[in-house]
Protein backbone atom coordinates (compact mmCIF):
# COMPACT_ATOMS: atom_id res chain seq x y z
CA UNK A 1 98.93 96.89 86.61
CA UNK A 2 101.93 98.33 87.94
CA UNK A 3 102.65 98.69 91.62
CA UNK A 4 101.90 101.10 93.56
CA UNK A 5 103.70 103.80 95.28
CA UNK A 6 101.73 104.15 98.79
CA UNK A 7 103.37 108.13 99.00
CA UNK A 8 101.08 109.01 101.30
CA UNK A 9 101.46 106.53 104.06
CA UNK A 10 105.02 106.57 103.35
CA UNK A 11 105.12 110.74 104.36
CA UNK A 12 103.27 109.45 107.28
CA UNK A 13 105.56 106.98 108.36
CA UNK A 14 108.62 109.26 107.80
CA UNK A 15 106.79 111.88 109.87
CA UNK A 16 106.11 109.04 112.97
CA UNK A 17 109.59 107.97 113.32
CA UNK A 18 110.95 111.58 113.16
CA UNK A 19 109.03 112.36 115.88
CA UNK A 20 109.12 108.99 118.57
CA UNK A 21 111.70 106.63 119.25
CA UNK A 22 109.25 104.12 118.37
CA UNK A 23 106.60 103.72 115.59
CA UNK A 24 104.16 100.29 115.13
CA UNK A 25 102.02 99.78 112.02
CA UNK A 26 99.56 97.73 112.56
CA UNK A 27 97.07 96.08 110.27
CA UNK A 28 96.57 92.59 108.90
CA UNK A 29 99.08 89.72 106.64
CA UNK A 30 99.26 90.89 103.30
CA UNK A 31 98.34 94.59 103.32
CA UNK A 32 101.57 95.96 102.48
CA UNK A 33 103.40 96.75 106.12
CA UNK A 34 106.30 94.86 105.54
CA UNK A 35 106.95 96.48 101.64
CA UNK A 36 106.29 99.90 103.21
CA UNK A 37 108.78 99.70 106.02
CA UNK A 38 111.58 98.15 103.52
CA UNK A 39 110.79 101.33 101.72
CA UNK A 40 111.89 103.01 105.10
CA UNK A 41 114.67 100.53 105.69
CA UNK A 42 116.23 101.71 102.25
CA UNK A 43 116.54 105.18 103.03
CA UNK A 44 118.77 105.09 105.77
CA UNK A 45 121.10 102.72 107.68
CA UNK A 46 119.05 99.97 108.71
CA UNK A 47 119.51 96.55 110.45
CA UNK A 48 116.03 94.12 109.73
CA UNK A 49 115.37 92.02 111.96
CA UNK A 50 111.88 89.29 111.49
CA UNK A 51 111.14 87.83 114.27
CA UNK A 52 109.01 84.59 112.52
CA UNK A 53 113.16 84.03 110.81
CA UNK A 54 116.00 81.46 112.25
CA UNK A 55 118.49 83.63 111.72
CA UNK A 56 117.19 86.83 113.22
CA UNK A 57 115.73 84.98 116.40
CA UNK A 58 119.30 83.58 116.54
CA UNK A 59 120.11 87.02 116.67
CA UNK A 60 118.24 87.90 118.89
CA UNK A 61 119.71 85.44 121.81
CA UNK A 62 121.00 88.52 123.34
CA UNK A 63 118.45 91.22 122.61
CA UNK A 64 119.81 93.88 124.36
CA UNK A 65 123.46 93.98 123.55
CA UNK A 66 122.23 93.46 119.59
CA UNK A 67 119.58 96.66 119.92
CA UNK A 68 121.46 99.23 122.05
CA UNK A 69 124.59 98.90 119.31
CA UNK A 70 122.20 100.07 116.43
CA UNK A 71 122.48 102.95 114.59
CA UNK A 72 119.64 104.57 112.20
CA UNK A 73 116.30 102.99 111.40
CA UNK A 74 115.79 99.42 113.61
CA UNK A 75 112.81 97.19 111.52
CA UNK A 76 111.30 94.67 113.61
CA UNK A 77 108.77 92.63 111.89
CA UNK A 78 105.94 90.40 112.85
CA UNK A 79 107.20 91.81 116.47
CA UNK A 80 104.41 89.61 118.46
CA UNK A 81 106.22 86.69 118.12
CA UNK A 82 108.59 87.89 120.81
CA UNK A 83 107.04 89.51 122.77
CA UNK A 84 110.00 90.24 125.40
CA UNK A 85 111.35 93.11 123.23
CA UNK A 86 108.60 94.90 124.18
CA UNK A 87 110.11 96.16 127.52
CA UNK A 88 114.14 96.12 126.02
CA UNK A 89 112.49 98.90 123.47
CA UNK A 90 111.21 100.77 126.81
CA UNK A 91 114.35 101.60 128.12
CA UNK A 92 116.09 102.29 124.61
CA UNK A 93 113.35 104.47 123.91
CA UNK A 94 114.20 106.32 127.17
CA UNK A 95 117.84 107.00 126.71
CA UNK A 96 119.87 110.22 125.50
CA UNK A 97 120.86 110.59 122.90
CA UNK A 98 118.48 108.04 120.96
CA UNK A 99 121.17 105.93 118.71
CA UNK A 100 118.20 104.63 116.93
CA UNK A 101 114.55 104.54 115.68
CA UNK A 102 112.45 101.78 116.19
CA UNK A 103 110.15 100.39 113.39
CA UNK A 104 107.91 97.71 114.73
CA UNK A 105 105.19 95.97 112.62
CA UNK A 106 102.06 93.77 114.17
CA UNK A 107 100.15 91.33 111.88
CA UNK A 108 96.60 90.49 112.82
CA UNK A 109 97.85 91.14 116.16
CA UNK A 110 95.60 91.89 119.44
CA UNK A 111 98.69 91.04 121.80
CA UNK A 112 100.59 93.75 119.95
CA UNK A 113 98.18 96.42 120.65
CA UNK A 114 98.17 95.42 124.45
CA UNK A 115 101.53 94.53 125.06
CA UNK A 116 103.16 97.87 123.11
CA UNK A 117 100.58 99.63 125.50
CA UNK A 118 102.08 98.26 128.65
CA UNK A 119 105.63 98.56 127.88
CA UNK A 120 105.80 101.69 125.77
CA UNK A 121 103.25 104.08 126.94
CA UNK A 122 103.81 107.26 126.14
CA UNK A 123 106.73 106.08 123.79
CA UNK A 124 105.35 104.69 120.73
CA UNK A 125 103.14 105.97 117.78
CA UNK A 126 100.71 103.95 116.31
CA UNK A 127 100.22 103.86 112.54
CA UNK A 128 96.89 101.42 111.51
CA UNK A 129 96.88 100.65 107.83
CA UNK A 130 94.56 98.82 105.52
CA UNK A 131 94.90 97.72 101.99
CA UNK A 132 94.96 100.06 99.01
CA UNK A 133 92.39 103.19 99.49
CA UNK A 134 91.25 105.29 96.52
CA UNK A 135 93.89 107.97 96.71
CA UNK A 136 96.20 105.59 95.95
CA UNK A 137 94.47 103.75 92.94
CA UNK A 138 92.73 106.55 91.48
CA UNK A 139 89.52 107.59 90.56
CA UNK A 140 89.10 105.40 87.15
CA UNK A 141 89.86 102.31 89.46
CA UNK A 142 87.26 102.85 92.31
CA UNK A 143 84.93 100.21 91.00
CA UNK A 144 87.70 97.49 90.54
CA UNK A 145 88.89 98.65 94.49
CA UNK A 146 85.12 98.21 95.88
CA UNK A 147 85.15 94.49 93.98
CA UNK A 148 88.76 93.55 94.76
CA UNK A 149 89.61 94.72 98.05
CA UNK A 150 92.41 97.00 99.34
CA UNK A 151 94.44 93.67 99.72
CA UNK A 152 97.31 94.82 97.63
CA UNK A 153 97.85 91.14 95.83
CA UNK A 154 94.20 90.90 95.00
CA UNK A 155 93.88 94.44 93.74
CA UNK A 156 97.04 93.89 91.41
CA UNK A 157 95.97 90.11 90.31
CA UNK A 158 96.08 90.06 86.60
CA UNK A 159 92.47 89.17 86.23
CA UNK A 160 89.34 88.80 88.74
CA UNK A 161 89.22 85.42 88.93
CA UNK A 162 93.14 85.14 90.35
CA UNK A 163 92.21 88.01 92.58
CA UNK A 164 89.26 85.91 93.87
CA UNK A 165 91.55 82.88 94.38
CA UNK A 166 93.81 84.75 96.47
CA UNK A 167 90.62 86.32 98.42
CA UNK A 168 89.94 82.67 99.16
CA UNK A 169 93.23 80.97 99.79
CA UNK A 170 93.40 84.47 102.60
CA UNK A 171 90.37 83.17 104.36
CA UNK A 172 91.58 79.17 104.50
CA UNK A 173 94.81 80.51 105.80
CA UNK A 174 93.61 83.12 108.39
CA UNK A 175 91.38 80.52 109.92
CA UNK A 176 93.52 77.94 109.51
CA UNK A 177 96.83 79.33 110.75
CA UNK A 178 96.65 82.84 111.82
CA UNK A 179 94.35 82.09 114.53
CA UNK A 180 96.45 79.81 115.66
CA UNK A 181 99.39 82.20 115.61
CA UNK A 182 97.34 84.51 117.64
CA UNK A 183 96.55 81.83 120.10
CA UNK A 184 92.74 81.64 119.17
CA UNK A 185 91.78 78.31 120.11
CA UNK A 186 88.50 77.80 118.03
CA UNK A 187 87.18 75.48 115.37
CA UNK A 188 88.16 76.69 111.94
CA UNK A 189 84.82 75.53 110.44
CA UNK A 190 83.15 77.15 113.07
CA UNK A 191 84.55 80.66 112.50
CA UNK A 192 84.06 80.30 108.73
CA UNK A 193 80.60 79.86 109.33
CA UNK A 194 80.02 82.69 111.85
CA UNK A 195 82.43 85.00 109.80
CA UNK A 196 80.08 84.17 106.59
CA UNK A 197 76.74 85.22 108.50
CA UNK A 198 78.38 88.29 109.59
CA UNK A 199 79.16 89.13 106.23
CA UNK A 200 75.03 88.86 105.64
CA UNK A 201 74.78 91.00 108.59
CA UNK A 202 77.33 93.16 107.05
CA UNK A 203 76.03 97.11 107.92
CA UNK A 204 73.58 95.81 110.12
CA UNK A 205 73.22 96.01 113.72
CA UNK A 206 75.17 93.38 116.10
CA UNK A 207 72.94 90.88 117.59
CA UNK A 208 74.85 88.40 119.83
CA UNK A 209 71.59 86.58 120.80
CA UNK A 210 70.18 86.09 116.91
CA UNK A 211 73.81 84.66 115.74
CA UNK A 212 73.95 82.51 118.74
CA UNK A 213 70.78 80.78 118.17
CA UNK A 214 71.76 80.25 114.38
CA UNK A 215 75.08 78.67 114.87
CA UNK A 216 74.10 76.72 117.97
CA UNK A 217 76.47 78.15 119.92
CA UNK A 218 76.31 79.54 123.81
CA UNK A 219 76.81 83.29 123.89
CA UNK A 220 79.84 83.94 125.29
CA UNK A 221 81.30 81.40 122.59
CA UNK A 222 79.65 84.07 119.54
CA UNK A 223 81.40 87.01 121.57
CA UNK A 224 85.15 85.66 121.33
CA UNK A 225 84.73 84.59 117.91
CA UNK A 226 83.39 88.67 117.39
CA UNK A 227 85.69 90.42 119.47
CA UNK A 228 88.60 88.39 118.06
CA UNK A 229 87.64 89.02 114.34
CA UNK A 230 87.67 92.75 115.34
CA UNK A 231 90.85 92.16 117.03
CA UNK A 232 92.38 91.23 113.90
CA UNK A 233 91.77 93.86 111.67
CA UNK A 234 89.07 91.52 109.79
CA UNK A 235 85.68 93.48 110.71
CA UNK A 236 84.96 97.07 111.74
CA UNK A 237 82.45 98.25 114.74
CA UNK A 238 80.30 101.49 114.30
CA UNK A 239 79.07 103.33 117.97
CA UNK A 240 75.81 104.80 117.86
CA UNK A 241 75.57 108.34 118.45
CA UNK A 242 73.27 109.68 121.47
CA UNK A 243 71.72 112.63 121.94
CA UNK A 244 68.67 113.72 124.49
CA UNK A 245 65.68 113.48 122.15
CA UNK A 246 62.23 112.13 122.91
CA UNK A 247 62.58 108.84 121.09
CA UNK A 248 64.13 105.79 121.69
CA UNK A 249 67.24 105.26 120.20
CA UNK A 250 69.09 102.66 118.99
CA UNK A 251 72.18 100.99 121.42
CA UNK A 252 73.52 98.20 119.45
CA UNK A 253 76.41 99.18 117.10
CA UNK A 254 76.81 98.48 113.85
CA UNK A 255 79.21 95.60 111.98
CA UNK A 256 80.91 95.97 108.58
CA UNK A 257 83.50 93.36 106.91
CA UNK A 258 86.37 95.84 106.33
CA UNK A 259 87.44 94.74 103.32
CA UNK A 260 85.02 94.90 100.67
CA UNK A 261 86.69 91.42 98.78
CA UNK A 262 86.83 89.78 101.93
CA UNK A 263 82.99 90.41 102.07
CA UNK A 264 82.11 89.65 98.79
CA UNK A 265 84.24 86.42 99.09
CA UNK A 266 82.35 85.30 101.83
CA UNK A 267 79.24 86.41 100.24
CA UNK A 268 79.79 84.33 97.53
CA UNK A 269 79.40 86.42 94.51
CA UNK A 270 81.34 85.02 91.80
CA UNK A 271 81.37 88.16 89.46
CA UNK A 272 80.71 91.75 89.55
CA UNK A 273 77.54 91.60 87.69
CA UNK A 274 76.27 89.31 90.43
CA UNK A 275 77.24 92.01 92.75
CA UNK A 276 74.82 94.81 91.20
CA UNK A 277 71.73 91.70 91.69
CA UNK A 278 72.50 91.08 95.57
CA UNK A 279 70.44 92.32 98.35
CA UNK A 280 73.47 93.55 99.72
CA UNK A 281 74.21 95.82 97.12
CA UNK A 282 74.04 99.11 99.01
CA UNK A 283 75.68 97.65 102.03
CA UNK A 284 78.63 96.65 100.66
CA UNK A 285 79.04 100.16 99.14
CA UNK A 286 78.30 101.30 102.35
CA UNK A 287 80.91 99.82 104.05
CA UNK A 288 83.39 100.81 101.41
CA UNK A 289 82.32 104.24 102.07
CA UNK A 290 83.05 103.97 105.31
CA UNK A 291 86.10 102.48 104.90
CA UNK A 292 87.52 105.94 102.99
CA UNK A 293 85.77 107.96 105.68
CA UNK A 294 88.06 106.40 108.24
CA UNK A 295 90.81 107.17 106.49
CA UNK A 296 89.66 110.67 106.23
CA UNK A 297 88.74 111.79 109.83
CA UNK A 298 89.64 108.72 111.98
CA UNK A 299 87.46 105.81 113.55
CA UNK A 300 87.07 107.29 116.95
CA UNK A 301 85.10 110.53 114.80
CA UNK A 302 82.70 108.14 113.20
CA UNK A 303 79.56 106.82 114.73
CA UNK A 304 76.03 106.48 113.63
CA UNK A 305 72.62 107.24 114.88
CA UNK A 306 69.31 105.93 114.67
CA UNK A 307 66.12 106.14 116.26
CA UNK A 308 63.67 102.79 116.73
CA UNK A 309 60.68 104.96 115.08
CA UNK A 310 62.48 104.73 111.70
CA UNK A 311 65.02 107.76 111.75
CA UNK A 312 68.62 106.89 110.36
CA UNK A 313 71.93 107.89 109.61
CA UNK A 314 74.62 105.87 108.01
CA UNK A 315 77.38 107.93 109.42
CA UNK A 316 77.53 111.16 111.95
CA UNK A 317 80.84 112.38 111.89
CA UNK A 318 82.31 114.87 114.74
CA UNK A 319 85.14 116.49 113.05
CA UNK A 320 86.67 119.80 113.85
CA UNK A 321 84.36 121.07 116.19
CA UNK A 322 81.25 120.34 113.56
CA UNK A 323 78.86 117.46 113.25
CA UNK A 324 78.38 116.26 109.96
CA UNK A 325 76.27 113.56 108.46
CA UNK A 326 76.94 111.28 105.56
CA UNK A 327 74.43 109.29 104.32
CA UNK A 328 75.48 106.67 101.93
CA UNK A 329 73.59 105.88 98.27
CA UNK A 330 74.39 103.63 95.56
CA UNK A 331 71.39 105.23 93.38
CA UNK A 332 72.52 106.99 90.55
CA UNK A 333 70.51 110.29 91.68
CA UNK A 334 69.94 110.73 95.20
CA UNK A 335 67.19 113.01 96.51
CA UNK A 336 66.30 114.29 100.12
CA UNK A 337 64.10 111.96 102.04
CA UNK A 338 62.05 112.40 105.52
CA UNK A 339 64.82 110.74 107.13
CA UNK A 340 67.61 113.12 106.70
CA UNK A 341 65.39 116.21 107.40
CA UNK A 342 64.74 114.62 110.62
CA UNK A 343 68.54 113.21 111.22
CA UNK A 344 69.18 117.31 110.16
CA UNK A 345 66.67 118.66 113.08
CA UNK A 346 66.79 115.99 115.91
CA UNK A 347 71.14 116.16 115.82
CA UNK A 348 71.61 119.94 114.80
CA UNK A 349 74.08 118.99 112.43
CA UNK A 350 75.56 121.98 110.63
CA UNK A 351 75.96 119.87 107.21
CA UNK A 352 74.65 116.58 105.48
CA UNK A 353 76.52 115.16 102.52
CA UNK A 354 74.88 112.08 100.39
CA UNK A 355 77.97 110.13 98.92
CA UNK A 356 76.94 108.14 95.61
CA UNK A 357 78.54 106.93 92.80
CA UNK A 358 78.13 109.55 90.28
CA UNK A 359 80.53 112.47 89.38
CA UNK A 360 78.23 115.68 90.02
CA UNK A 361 77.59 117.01 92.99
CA UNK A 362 74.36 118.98 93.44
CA UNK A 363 72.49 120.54 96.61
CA UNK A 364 69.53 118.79 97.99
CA UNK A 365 68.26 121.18 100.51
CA UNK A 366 69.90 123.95 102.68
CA UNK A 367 73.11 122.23 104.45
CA UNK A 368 72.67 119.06 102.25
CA UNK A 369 74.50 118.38 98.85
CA UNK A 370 74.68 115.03 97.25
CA UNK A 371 78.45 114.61 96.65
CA UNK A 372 80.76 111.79 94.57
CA UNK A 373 82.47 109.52 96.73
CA UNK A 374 86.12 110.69 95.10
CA UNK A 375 84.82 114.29 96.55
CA UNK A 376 84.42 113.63 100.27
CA UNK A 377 87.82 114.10 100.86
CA UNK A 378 87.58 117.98 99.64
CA UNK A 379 84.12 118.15 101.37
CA UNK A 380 85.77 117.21 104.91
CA UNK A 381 88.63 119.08 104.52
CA UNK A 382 88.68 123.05 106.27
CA UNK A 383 88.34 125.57 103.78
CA UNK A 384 91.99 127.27 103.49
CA UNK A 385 92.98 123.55 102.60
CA UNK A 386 90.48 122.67 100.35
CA UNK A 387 92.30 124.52 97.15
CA UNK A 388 95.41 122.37 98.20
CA UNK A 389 93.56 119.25 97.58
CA UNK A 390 94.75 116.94 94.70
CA UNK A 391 92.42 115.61 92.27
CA UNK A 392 92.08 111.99 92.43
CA UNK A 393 94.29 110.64 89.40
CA UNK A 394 92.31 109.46 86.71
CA UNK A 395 94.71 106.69 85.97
């Protein structure tokens, strides 16, 4: 398959450093920062500068004389590793006329996050990616997307079984290196093991005590391992949603492997077949879902809500003044269910959208329509935009 042109996170990125003197993309190894900002880096005068290279950390002796005499677009990759540029970029970013734009890229990075925060408040745009999404790989290639994962040299591999290898030789390497890069001091074993039982908790709710009693490990031991997993791009945390209703609802949030090869990697499953015969099944679809409703509306506009009586929604989405649910269904013909009438009553939503895997959407009851997943990106946009929409690309 040939590669693929990432147009719309490349309009993005042009828009970012247009508009701040400094612009971070964040997101973990190997999903396509580094080819995306060389992409940048060729359009106008550049200097690249990695900070994990000899020669540009011997460059970077002098950081300030080097960075205040650059003109154009300034690349700094795998920027955590030097941390101490952080507050030479603070009072570049401050001076008139700006000589210079400031790319910065974070890799599995926490410290980034924090340390860009401290320094450059107020100064710096933040730009999270992911792997590929389904804009980018059309609509004929969703299923090979869920199975593969956004990871751009597992999508592309030339068969599944290389793509699976590379899924594989990602995890070794994460827990093996990576975490020590980010200054996680942890068993490797041990993280395997607790990453592989959240992947069987995958769309489930967290439950520090139930993990901590399966690994044998104290509690505050199974809460570093989480919060650094989430830390580093690796898993994704759903709030609950609360409103004042008679019932008691549910407080715990909800954990998802982000990416969907990562999961099924960890699951196991060898083939796709075996996929469609796992309990998990509608889970993992779930979370790939998700995944595209992130990229939609944003991950501070998603939550989800459930009561402990039995009422449920995947996914409540506040989005441009509205709440909207989406439940999530891998059957091949949805219907209504006493759930969603009572998710519809108990959160006044004003619409309810099923997302399966079909390609015909059809209403379910008054506010609800069972939609395809390649159409939730027309259904959540406003309605003088939604004629502006592009199909998905059928190849």
């Amino acid at each position: 398959m040939d590669l693929i042109d990432r147009t719309r996170l490349r309009d993005e990125i042009r828009m970012l450093i247009r508009s701040n003197a400094v612009t971070a993309i964040l997101g973990p190894r190997q999903c396509g920062k580094t080819t995306l900002a060389r992409m940048m880096a060729a359009e106008r005068l550049s200097m690249w500068l990695d900070c994990e290279d000899l020669l540009s950390k011997a460059r970077l002796k002098e950081p300030m004389r080097l960075l205040e005499s650059a003109r154009g677009l300034v690349v700094i990759d795998e920027i955590q590793f030097m941390p101490e540029l952080f507050p030479i970029l603070r009072v570049l970013a401050d001076r008139r006329p700006q000589k210079a734009k400031f790319l910065i890229l974070g890799s599995t990075s926490p410290e980034l996050a924090t340390q860009a925060g401290e320094s450059l408040a107020g100064r710096v745009a933040y730009l999270p990616i992911s792997g590929f999404q389904i804009d980018e790989v059309g609509a004929a290639n969703v299923d090979r997307l869920w199975w593969r994962g956004g990871f751009p040299r597992a999508y592309l591999a030339r068969s599944a079984k290389e793509a699976r290898t590379w899924v594989d030789n990602f995890i070794q390497t994460f827990l093996e290196r990576d975490m020590g890069i980010l200054n996680f001091r942890a068993d490797p074993e041990r993280v395997r093991r607790f990453w592989a039982m959240l992947a069987h908790m995958h769309g489930g709710k967290w439950n520090a005590a139930e993990l901590s009693r399966s690994l044998a490990l104290h509690n505050n031991t199974v809460l570093s391992y989480f919060e650094f997993l989430q830390r580093a791009f690796m898993i994704r945390v759903v709030r609950p949603w609360h409103v004042n209703i008679d019932k008691r609802e549910v407080k715990a949030p909800k954990v998802y492997i982000r990416d969907t090869g990562i999961l099924h990697a960890l699951l196991r499953l060898v083939d796709f077949d075996q996929l469609f015969e796992h309990p998990k099944l509608g889970y993992s679809w779930e979370g790939f879902v998700l995944e595209e409703l992130i990229r939609l509306v944003g991950e501070r506009n998603v939550y989800f809500w459930a009561v402990h009586t039995g009422g449920e929604l995947d996914f409540l989405v506040h989005w441009r003044g509205k709440l909207i649910g989406v439940e999530v269904k891998r059957g091949d013909a949805p219907t209504r269910t006493k759930s969603m009438t009572l998710a519809m009553s108990a959160l006044k939503l004003d619409r309810l959208y099923v997302v399966y895997p079909g390609d015909t959407p059809y209403p379910i009851g008054d506010n609800m329509e069972v939609i395809p997943l390649t159409g939730l990106a027309e259904a959540l946009a406003p309605p003088r935009s939604r004629m502006a929409i592009m199909k998905y690309s059928a190849t």
